[in-house]
N, C-alpha and C. Protein backbone atom coordinates (compact mmCIF):
# COMPACT_ATOMS: atom_id res chain seq x y z
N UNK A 1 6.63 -4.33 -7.72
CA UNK A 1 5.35 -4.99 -7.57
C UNK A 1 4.31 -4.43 -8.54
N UNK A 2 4.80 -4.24 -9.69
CA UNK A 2 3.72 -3.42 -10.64
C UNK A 2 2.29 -4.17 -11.00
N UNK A 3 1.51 -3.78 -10.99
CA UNK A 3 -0.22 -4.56 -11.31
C UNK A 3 -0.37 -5.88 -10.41
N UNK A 4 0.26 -5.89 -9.05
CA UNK A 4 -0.07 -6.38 -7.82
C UNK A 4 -1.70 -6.00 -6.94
N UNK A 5 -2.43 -6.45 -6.87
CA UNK A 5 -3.38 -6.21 -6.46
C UNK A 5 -3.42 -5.49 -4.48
N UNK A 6 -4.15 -4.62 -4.72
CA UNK A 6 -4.25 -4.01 -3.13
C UNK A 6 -3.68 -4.72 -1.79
N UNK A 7 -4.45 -5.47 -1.97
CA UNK A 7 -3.93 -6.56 -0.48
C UNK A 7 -2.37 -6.73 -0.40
N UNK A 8 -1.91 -7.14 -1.59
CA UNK A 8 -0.58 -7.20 -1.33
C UNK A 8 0.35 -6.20 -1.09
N UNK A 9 0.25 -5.05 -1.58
CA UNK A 9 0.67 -4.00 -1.12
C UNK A 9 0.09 -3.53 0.33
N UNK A 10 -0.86 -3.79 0.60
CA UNK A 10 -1.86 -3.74 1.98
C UNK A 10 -0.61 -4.93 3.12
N UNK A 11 -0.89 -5.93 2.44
CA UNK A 11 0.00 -6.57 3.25
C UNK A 11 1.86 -6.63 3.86
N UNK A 12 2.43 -6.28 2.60
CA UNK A 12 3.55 -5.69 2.49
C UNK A 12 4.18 -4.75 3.97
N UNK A 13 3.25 -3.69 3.78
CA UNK A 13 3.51 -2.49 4.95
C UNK A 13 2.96 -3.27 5.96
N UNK A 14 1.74 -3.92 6.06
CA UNK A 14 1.88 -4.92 7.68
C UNK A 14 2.82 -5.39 8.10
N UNK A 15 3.61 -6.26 7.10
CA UNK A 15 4.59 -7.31 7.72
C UNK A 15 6.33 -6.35 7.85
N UNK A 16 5.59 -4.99 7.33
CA UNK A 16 6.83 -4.52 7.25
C UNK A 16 6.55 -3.04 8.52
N UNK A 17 5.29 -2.73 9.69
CA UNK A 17 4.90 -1.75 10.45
C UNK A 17 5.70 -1.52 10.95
N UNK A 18 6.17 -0.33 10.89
CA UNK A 18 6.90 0.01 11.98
C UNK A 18 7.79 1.09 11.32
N UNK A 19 8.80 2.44 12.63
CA UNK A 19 9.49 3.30 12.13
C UNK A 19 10.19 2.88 11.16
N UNK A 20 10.76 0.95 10.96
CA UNK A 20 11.42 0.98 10.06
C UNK A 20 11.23 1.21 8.27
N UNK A 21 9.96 1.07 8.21
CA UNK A 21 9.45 1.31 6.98
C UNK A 21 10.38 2.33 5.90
N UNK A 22 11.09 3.45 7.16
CA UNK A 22 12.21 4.40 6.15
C UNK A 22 13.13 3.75 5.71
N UNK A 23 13.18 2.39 5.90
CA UNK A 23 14.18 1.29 5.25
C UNK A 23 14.03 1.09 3.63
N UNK A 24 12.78 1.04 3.52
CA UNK A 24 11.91 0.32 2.03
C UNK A 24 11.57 1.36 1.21
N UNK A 25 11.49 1.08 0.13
CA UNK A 25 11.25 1.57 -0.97
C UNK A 25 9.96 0.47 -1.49
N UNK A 26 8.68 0.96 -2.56
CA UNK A 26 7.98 0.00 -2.62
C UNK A 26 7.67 0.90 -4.41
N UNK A 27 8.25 -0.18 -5.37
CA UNK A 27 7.61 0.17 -6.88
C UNK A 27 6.68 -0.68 -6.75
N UNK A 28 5.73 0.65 -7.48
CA UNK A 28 4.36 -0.49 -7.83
C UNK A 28 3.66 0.93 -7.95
N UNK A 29 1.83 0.24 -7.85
CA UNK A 29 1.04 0.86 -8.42
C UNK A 29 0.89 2.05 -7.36
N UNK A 30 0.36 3.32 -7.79
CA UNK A 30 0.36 4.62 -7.50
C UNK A 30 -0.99 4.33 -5.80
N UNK A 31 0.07 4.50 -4.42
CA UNK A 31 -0.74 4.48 -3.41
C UNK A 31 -2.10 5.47 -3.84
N UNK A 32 -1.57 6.99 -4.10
CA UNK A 32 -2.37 7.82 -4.44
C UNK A 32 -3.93 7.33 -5.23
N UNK A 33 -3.32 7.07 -6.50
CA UNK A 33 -4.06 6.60 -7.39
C UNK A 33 -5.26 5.59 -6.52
N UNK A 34 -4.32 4.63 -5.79
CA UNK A 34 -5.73 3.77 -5.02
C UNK A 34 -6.84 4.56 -4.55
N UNK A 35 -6.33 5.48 -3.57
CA UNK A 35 -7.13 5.92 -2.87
C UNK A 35 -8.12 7.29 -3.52
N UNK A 36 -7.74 7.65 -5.01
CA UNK A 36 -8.48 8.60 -5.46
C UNK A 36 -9.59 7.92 -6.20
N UNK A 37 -9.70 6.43 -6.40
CA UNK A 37 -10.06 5.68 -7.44
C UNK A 37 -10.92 4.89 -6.45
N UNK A 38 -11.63 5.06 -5.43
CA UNK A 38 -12.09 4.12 -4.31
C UNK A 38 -12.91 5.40 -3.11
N UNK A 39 -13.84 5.09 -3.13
CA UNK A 39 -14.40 6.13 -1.97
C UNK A 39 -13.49 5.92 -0.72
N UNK A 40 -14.10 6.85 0.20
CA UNK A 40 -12.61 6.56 1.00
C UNK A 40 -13.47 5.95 2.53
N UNK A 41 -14.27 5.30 2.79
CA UNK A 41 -15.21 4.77 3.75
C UNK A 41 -13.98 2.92 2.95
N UNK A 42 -14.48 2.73 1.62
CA UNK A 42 -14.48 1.54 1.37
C UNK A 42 -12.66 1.57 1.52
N UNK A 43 -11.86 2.51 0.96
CA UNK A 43 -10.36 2.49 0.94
C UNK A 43 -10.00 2.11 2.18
N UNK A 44 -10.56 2.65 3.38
CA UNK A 44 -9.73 2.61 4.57
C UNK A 44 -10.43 1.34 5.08
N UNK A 45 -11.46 0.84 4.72
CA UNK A 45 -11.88 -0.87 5.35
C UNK A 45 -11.07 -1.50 4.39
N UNK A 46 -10.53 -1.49 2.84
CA UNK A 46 -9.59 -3.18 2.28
C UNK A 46 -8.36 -2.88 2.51
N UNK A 47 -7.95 -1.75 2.65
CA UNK A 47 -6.05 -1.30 2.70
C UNK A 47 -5.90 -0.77 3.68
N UNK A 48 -6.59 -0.70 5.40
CA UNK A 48 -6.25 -0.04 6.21
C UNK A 48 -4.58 0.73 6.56
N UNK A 49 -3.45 -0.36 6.07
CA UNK A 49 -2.17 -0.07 6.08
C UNK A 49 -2.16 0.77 5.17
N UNK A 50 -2.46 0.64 4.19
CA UNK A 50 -1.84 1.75 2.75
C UNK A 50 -2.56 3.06 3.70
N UNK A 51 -3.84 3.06 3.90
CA UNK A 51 -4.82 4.47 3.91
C UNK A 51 -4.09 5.06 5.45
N UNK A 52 -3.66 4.32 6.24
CA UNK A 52 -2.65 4.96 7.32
C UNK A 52 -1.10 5.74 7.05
N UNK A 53 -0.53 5.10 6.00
CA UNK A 53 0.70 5.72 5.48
C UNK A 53 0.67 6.49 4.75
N UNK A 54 -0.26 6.45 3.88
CA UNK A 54 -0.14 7.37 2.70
C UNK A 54 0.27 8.90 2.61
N UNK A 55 -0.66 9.85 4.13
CA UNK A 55 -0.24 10.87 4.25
C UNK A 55 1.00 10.90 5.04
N UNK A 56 2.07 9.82 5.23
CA UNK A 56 3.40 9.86 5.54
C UNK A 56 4.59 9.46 4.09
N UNK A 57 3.96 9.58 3.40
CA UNK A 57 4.74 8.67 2.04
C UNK A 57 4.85 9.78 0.95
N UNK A 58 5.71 9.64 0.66
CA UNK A 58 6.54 10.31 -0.73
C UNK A 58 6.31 9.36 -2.08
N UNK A 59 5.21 9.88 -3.00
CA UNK A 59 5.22 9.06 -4.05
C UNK A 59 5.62 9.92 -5.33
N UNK A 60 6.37 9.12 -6.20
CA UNK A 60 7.07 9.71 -7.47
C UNK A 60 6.49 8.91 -8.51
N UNK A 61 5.56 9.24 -9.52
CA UNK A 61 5.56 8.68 -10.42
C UNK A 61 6.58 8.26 -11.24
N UNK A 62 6.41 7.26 -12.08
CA UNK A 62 7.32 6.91 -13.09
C UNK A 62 6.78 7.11 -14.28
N UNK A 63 7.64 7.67 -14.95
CA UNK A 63 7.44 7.85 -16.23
C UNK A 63 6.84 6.97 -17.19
N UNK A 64 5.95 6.96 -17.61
CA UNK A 64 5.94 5.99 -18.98
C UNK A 64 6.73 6.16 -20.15
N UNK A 65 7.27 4.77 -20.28
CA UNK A 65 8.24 5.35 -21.91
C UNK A 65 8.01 3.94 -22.96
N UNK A 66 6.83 3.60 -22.35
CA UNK A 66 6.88 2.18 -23.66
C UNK A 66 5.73 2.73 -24.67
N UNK A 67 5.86 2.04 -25.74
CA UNK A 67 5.02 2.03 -26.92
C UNK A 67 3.64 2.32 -26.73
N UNK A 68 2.77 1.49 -25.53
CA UNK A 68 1.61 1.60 -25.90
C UNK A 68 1.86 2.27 -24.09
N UNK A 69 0.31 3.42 -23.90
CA UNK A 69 0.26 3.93 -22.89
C UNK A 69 -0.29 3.45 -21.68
N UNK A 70 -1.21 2.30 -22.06
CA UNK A 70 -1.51 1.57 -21.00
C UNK A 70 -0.63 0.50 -20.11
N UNK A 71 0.36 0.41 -20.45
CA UNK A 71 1.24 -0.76 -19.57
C UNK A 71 2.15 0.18 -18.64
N UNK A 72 1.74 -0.39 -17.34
CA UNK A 72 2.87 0.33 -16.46
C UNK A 72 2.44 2.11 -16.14
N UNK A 73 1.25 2.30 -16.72
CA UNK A 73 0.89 4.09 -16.45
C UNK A 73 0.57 4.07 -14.99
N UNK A 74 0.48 3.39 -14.41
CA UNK A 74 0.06 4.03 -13.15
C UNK A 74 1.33 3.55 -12.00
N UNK A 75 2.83 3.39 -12.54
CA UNK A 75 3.52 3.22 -11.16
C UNK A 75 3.85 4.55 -10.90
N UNK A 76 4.25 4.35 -9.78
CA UNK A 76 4.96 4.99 -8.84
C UNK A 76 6.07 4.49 -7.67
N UNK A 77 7.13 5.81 -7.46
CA UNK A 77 8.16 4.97 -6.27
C UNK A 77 7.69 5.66 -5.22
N UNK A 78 7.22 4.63 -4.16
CA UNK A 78 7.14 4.76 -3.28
C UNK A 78 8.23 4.95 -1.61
N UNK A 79 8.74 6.15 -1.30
CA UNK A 79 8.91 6.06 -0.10
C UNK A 79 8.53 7.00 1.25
N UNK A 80 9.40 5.97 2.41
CA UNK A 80 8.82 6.67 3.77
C UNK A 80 9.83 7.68 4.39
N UNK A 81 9.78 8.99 4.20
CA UNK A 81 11.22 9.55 4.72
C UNK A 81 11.25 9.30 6.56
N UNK A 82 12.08 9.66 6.16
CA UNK A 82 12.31 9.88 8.34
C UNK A 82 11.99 11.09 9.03
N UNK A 83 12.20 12.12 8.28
CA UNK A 83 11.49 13.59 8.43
C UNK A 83 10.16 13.28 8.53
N UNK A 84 9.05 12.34 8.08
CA UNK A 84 8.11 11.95 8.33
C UNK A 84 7.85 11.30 9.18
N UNK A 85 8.09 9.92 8.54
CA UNK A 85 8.16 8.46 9.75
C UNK A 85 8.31 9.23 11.41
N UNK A 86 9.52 9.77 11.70
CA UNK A 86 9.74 9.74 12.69
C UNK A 86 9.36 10.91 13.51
N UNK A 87 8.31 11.25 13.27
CA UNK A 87 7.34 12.44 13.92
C UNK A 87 6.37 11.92 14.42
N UNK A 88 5.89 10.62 13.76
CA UNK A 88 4.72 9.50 14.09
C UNK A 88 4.66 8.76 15.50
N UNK A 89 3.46 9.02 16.45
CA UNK A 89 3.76 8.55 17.77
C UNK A 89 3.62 7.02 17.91
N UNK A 90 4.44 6.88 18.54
CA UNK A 90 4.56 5.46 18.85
C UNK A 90 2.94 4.13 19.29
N UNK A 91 2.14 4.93 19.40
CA UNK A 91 0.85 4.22 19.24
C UNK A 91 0.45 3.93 18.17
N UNK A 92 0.66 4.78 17.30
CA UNK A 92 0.04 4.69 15.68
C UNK A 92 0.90 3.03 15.18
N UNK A 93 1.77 2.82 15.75
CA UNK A 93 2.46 1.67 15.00
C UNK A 93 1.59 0.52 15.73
N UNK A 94 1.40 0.38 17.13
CA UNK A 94 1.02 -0.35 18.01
C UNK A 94 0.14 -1.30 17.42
N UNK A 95 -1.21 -0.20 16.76
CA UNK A 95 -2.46 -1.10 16.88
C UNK A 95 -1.83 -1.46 15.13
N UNK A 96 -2.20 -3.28 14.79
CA UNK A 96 -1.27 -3.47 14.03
C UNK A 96 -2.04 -5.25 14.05
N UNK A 97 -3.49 -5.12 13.39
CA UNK A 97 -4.64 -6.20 13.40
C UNK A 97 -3.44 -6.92 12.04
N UNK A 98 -4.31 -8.06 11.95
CA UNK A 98 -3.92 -8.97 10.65
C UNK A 98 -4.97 -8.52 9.80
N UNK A 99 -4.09 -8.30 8.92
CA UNK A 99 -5.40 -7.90 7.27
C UNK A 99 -6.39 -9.13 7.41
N UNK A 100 -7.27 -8.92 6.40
CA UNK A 100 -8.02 -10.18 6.29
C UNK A 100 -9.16 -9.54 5.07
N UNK A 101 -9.58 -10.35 4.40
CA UNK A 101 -9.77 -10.11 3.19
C UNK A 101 -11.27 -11.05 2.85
N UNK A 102 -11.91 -10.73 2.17
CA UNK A 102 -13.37 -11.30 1.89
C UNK A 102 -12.76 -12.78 1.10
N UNK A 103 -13.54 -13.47 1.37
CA UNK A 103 -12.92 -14.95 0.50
C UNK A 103 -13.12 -14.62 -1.29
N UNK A 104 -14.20 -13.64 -1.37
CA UNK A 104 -14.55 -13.67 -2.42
C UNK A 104 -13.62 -12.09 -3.34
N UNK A 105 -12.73 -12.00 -2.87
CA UNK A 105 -11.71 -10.38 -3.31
C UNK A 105 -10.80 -10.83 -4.37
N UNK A 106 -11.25 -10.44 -5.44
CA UNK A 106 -10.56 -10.94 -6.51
C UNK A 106 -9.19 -10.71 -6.64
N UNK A 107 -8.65 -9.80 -6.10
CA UNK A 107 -7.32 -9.10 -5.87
C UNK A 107 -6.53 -10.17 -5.08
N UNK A 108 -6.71 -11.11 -4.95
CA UNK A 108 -5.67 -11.91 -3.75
C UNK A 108 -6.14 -13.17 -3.43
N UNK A 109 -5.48 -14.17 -3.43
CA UNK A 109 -6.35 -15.85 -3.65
C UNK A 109 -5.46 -16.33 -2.17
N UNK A 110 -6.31 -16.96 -1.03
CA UNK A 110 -6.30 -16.59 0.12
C UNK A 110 -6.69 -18.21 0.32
N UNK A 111 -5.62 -18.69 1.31
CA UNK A 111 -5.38 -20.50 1.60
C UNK A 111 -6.56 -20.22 2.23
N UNK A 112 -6.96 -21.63 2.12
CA UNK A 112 -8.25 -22.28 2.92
C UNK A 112 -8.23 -22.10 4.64
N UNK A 113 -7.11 -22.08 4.81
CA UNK A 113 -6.81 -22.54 6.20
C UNK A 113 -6.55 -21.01 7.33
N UNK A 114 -6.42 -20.22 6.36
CA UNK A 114 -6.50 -18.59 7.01
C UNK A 114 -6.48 -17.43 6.01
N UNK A 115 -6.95 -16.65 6.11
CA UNK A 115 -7.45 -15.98 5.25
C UNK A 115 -6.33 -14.46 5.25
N UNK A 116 -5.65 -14.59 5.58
CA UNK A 116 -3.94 -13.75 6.02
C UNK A 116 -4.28 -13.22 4.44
């Protein structure tokens, strides 16, 4: 999911809550990176999912190896171990709202009919 905008990665781990998450693996842009790049009042109101996992998640950057340094510098592999995940109490998964997103969030173009 490289240069996927927040929400979708936001959304991703919604549709995916739960212990099973140690299932998935998620390439793409550096969770970290979001949240160092974003005060963290505003991080935890647009990505509530990301800003809940993050201190359960194992992120590995990826290397850059193309020509120019800006393409692709900020992935990372993302995963959820089970040594983690599964220390997590079973409430934390529970509360588990539908994202929802400003009509006007440039990161994510959102049907008329629900704003999912």
């Amino acid at each position: 999911m490289p240069h996927c905008g927040k929400p979708l990665y936001n959304n991703l781990l919604w549709a995916n809550w739960g212990s099973g998450l140690t299932d998935m693996v998620v390439i793409g842009n550096s969770f970290c990176n979001m949240n160092e790049n974003l005060p963290s009042r505003i991080f935890v109101k647009q990505v509530p999912y990301i800003s809940r996992i993050l201190p359960f998640t194992e992120e590995h950057q990826i290397e850059n190896s193309f020509m120019y340094d800006d393409i692709f510098n900020d992935s990372s592999v993302h995963t959820f171990p089970q040594d983690k995940i599964g220390n997590i109490p079973q409430k934390f998964w529970q509360e588990r709202p539908v994202p929802r997103y400003p009509e006007d969030d440039i990161e994510i173009i959102l049907s008329k009919h629900d704003n999912i």
